[in-house]
Protein backbone atom coordinates (compact mmCIF):
# COMPACT_ATOMS: atom_id res chain seq x y z
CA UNK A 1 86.38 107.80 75.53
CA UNK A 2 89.57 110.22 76.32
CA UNK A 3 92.16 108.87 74.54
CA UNK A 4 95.72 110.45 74.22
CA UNK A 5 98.43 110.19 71.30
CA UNK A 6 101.69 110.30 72.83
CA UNK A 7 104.42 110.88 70.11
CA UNK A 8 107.89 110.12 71.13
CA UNK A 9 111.31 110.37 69.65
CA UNK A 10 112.51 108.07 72.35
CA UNK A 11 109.75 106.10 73.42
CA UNK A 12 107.79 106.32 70.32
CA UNK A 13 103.89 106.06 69.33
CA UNK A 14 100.61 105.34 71.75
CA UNK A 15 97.59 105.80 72.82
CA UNK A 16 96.79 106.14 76.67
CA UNK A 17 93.38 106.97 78.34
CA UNK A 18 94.44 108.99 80.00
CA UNK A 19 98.58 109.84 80.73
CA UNK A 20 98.91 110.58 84.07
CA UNK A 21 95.79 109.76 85.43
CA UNK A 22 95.12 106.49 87.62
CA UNK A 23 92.13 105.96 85.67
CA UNK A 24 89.40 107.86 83.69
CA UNK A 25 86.58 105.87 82.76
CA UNK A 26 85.03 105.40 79.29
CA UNK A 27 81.32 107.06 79.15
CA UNK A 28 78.54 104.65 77.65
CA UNK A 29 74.82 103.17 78.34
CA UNK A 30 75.41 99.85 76.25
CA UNK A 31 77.98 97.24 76.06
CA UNK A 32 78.28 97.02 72.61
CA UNK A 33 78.34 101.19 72.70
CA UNK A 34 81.89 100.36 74.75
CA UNK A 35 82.84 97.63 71.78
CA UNK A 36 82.17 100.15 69.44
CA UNK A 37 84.15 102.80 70.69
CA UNK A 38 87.45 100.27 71.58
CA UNK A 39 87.02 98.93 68.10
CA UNK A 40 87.32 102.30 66.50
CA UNK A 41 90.23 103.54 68.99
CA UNK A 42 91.68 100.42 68.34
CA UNK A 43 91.60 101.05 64.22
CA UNK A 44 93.27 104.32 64.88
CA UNK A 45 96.06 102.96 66.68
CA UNK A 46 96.97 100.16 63.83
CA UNK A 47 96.80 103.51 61.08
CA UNK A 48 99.26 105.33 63.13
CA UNK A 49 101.48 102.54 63.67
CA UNK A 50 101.21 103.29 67.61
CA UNK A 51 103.23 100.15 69.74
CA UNK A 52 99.55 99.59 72.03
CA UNK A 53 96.52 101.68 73.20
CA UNK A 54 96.23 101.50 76.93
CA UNK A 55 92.61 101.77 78.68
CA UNK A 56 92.83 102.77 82.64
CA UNK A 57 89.44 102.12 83.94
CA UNK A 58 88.20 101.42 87.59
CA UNK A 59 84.97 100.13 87.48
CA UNK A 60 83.24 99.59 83.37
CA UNK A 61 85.42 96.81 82.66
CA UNK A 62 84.87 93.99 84.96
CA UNK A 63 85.61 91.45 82.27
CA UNK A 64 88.32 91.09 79.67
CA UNK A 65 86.98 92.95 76.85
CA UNK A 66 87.12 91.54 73.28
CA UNK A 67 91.13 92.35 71.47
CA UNK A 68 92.28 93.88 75.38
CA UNK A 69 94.18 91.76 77.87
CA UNK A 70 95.29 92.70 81.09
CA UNK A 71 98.46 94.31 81.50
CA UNK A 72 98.79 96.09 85.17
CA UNK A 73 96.96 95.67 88.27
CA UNK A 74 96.87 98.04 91.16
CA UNK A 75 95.13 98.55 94.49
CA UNK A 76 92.93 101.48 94.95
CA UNK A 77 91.61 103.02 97.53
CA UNK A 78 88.68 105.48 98.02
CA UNK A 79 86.85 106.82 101.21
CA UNK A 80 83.03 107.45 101.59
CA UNK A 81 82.75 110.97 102.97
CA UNK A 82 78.79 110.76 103.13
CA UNK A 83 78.44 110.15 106.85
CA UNK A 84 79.17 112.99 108.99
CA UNK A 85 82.83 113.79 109.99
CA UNK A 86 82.52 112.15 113.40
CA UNK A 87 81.84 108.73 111.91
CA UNK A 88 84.41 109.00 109.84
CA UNK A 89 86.81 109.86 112.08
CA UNK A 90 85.82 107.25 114.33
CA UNK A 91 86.95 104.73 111.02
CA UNK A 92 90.20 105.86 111.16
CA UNK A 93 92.76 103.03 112.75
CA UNK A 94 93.26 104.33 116.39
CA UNK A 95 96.80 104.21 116.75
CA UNK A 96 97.95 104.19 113.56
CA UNK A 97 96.21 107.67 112.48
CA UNK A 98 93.64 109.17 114.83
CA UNK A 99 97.11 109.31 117.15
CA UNK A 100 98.97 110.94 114.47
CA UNK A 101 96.58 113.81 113.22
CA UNK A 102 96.54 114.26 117.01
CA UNK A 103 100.03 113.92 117.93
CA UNK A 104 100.37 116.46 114.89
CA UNK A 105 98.03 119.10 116.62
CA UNK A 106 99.46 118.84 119.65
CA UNK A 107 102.84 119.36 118.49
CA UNK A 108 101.59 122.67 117.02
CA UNK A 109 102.69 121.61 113.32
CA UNK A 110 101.91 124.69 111.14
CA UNK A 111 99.11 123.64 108.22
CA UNK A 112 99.16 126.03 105.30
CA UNK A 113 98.16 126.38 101.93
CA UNK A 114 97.75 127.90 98.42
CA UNK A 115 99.16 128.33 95.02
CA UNK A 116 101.98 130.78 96.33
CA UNK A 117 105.87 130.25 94.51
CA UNK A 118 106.67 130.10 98.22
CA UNK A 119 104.49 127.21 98.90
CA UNK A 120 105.64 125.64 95.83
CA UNK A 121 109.25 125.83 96.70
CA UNK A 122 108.54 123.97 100.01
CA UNK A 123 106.85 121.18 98.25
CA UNK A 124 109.34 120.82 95.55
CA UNK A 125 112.02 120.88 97.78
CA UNK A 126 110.16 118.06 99.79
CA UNK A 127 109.29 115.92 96.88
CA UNK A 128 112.90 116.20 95.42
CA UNK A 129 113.85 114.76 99.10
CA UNK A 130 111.31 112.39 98.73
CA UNK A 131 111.87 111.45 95.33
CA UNK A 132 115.77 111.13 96.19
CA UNK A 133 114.99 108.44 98.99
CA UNK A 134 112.93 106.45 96.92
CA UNK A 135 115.74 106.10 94.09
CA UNK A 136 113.56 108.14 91.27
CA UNK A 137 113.85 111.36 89.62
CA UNK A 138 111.17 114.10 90.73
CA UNK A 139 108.95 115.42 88.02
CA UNK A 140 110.23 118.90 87.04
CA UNK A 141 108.78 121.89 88.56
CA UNK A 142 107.02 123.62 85.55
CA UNK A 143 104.41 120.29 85.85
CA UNK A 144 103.61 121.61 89.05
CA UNK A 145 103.40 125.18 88.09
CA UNK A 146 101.38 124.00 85.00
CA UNK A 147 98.75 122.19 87.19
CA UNK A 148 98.34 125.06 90.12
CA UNK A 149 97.92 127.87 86.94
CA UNK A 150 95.37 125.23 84.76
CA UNK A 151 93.55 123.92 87.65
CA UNK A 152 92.61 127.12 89.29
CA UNK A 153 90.84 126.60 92.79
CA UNK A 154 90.44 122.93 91.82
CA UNK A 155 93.72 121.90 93.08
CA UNK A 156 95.01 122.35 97.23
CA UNK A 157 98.94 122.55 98.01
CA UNK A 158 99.27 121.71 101.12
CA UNK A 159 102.27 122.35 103.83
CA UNK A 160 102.90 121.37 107.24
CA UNK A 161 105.58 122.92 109.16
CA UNK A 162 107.49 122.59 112.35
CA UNK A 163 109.68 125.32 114.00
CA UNK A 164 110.11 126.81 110.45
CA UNK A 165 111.03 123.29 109.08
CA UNK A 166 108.97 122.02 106.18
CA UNK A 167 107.58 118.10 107.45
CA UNK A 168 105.22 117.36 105.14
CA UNK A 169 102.73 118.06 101.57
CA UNK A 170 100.00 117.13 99.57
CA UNK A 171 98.77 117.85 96.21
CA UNK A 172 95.15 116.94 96.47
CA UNK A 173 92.79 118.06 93.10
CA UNK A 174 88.93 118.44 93.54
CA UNK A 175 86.50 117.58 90.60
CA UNK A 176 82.43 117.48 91.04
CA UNK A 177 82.20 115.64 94.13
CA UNK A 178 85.77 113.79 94.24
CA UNK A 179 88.43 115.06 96.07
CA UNK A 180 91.37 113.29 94.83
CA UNK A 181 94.82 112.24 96.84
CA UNK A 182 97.23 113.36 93.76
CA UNK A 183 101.31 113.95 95.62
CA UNK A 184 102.56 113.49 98.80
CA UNK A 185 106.28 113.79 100.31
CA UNK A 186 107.72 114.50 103.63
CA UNK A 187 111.01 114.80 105.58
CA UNK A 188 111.60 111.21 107.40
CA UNK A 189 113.33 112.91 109.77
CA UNK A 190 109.88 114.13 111.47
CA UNK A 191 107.22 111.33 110.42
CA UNK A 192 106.85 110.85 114.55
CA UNK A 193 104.91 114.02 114.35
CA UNK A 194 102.14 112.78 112.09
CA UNK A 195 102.10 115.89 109.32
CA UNK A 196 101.23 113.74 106.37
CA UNK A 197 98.47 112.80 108.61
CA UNK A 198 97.17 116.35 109.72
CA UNK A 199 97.72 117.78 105.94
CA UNK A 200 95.02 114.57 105.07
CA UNK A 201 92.53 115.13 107.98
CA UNK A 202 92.73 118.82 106.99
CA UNK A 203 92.30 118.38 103.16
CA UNK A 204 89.43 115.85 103.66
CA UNK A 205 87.43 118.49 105.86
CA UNK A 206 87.61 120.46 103.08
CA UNK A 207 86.39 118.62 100.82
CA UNK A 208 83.63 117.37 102.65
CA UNK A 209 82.49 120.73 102.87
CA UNK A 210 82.47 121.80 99.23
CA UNK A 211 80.45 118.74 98.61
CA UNK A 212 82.32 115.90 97.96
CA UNK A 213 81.18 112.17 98.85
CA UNK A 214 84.23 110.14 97.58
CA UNK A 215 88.19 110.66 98.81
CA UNK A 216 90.24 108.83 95.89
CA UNK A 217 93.22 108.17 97.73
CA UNK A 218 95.08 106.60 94.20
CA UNK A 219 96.72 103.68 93.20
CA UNK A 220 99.08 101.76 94.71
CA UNK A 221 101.60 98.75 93.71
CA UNK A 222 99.66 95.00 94.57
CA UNK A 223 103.24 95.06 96.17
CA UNK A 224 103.84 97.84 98.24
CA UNK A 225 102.24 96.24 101.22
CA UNK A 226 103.32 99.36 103.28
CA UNK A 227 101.16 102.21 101.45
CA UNK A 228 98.45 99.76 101.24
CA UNK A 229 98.41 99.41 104.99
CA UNK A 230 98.58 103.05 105.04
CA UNK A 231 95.77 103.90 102.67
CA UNK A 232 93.54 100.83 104.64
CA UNK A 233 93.93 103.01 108.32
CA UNK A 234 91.95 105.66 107.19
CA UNK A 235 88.82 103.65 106.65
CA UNK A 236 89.46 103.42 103.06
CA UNK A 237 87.53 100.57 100.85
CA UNK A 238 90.08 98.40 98.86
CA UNK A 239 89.41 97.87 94.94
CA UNK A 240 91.40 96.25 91.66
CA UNK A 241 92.54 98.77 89.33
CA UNK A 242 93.06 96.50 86.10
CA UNK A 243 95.09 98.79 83.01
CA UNK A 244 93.89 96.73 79.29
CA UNK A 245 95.80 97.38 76.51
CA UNK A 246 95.97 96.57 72.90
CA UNK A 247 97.50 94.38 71.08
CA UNK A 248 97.47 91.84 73.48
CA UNK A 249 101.09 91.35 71.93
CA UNK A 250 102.58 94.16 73.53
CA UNK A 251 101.61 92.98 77.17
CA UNK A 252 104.00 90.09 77.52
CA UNK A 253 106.73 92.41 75.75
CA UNK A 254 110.13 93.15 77.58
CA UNK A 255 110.20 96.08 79.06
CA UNK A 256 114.20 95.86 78.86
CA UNK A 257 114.52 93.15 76.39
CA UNK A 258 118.06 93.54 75.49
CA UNK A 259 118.97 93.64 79.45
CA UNK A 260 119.50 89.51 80.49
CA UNK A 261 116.92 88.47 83.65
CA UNK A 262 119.60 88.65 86.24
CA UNK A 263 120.13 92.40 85.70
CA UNK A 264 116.57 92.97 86.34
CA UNK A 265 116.52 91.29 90.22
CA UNK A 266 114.89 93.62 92.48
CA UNK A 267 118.21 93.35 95.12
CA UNK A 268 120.29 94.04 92.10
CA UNK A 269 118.20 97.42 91.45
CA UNK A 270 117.81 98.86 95.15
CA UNK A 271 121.60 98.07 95.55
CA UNK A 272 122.67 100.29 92.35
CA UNK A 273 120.23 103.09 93.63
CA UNK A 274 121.72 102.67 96.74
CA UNK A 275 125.08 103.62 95.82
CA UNK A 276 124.18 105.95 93.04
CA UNK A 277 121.43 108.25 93.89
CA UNK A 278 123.59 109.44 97.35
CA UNK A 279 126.44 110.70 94.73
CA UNK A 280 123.73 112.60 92.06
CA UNK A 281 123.11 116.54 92.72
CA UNK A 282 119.92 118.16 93.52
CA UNK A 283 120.37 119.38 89.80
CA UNK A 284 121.30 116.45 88.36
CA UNK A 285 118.37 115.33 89.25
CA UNK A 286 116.23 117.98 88.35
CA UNK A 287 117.58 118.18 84.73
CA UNK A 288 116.95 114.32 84.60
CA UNK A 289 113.24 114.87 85.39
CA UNK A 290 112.91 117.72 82.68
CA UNK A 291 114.12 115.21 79.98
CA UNK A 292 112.65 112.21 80.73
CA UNK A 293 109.01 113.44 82.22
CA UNK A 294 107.55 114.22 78.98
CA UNK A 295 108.56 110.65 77.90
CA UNK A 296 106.57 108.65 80.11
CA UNK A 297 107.69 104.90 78.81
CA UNK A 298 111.46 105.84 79.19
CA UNK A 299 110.66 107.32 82.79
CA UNK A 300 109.12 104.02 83.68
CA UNK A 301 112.13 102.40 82.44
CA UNK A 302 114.34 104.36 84.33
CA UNK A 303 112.08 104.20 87.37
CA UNK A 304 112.40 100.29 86.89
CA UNK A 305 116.05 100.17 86.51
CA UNK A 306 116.71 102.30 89.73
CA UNK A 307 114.22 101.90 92.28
């Protein structure tokens, strides 16, 4: 089991398997192997005095293990690339995305990609756009840099272009024989010209041809019924993504307590982002996401209290 210690002056102590990561998945034969190794984890993280260990796993756990209780669900998605391309082309919803990738093509939308600083620019520059219009800080550049210099050939930036206007890109990471769906952003401005769409197609030709017979397409909020939809066109089958963590304590927890319920509405929220993230700077924003990135707990908080 990959477990984490994330030490925090702000956040303070945990253990997460694994930060970042939508899930990784615990390696035993046995159940009581699994018992074993959550009992010892879980012995470490009452000697450090950590606040909860936190266990992301898709598939082992299909039953509330013993000292765990559910904290987060999310909706997965994941596409079988075994049959040929055809077939799985022929999955994809009609209107909603075989239109698009060819709407894109049509259109002449320029596909590149690499592990240029060019390339990087354009996607930062989209994601901080991105980022911007959904109310949350973008994560600071040097994480990107970081994963394009330790990931080597393993990980795909993506671009699509239009005129010499950047649409649309992907971060998409390859690993044995899953290709995995990691960033996306575009411009709104051109989403009629299907570029998110084309930069998938593209990237999942790819894969399919280095080997790989699973498309993770990531998690998604039980409540964002849009990217669900989305993530359900391209012939993708649906899952639960259930996050345990110990103590069980910590799961019914305030996130905010010392904030009263009515600050905490969901209208309340998108209306303060609404009238504050317009009047933030680019930079503003950037130095936000270099000091609260590496604190993951206080970025969730802050993603909570403004999206």
């Amino acid at each position: 089991m990959v477990v984490c210690r994330v030490y925090s002056l702000i956040t303070g102590r945990r253990m997460v398997s694994l930060p970042f990561s939508d899930h990784c998945e615990p390696l035993f034969e046995r159940p009581e192997q699994l018992q074993d190794l959550l009992h010892s984890v879980e012995l470490d993280c009452i000697s450090e005095r950590c606040k909860y260990l936190e266990i992301r796993t898709r598939t082992v756990l299909t039953a509330s293990p013993k000292g765990l209780q559910s904290a987060q669900v999310f909706c997965s998605h994941s596409v079988d690339l075994t049959p040929g391309i055809e077939d799985i082309f022929r999955r994809l919803h009609k209107d909603s995305t075989q239109r698009k990738i060819r709407r894109a093509e049509r259109e002449s939308v320029i596909y590149e990609e690499g592990r240029s600083e060019a390339l990087l620019e354009k996607f930062y520059q989209l994601i901080l756009r991105t980022r911007r219009r959904h109310h949350l800080p973008p994560p600071p550049r040097v994480w990107f840099r970081n994963l394009l210099d330790c990931l080597g050939e393993n990980i795909r930036l993506s671009v699509a272009s239009k005129d010499g206007q950047t649409i649309a890109s992907i971060v998409t990471l390859y690993f044995k024989d899953v290709l995995v769906y990691k960033y996306g952003c575009s411009d709104e401005r051109f989403h009629n010209l299907g570029g998110t769409h084309l930069l998938l197609w593209n990237a999942l030709q790819a894969g399919k041809k280095k080997g790989a017979r699973e498309f993770d397409l990531g998690r998604s909020d039980c409540e964002n019924a849009g990217l669900i939809t989305f993530k359900d066109r391209w012939g993708a089958a649906r899952s639960e993504l259930t996050y345990w963590r110990y103590p069980a304590s910590t799961v019914a927890r305030s996130v905010l307590p010392s904030i009263p319920d009515p600050l905490l509405t969901a209208a309340l929220r998108t209306r303060m982002a609404k009238r504050i993230f317009p009047l933030i700077p680019d930079r503003i924003l950037i130095v936000a996401s270099r000091l609260f990135y590496k604190h993951l707990g206080c970025f969730l908080v802050f993603q909570l209290a403004l999206s």
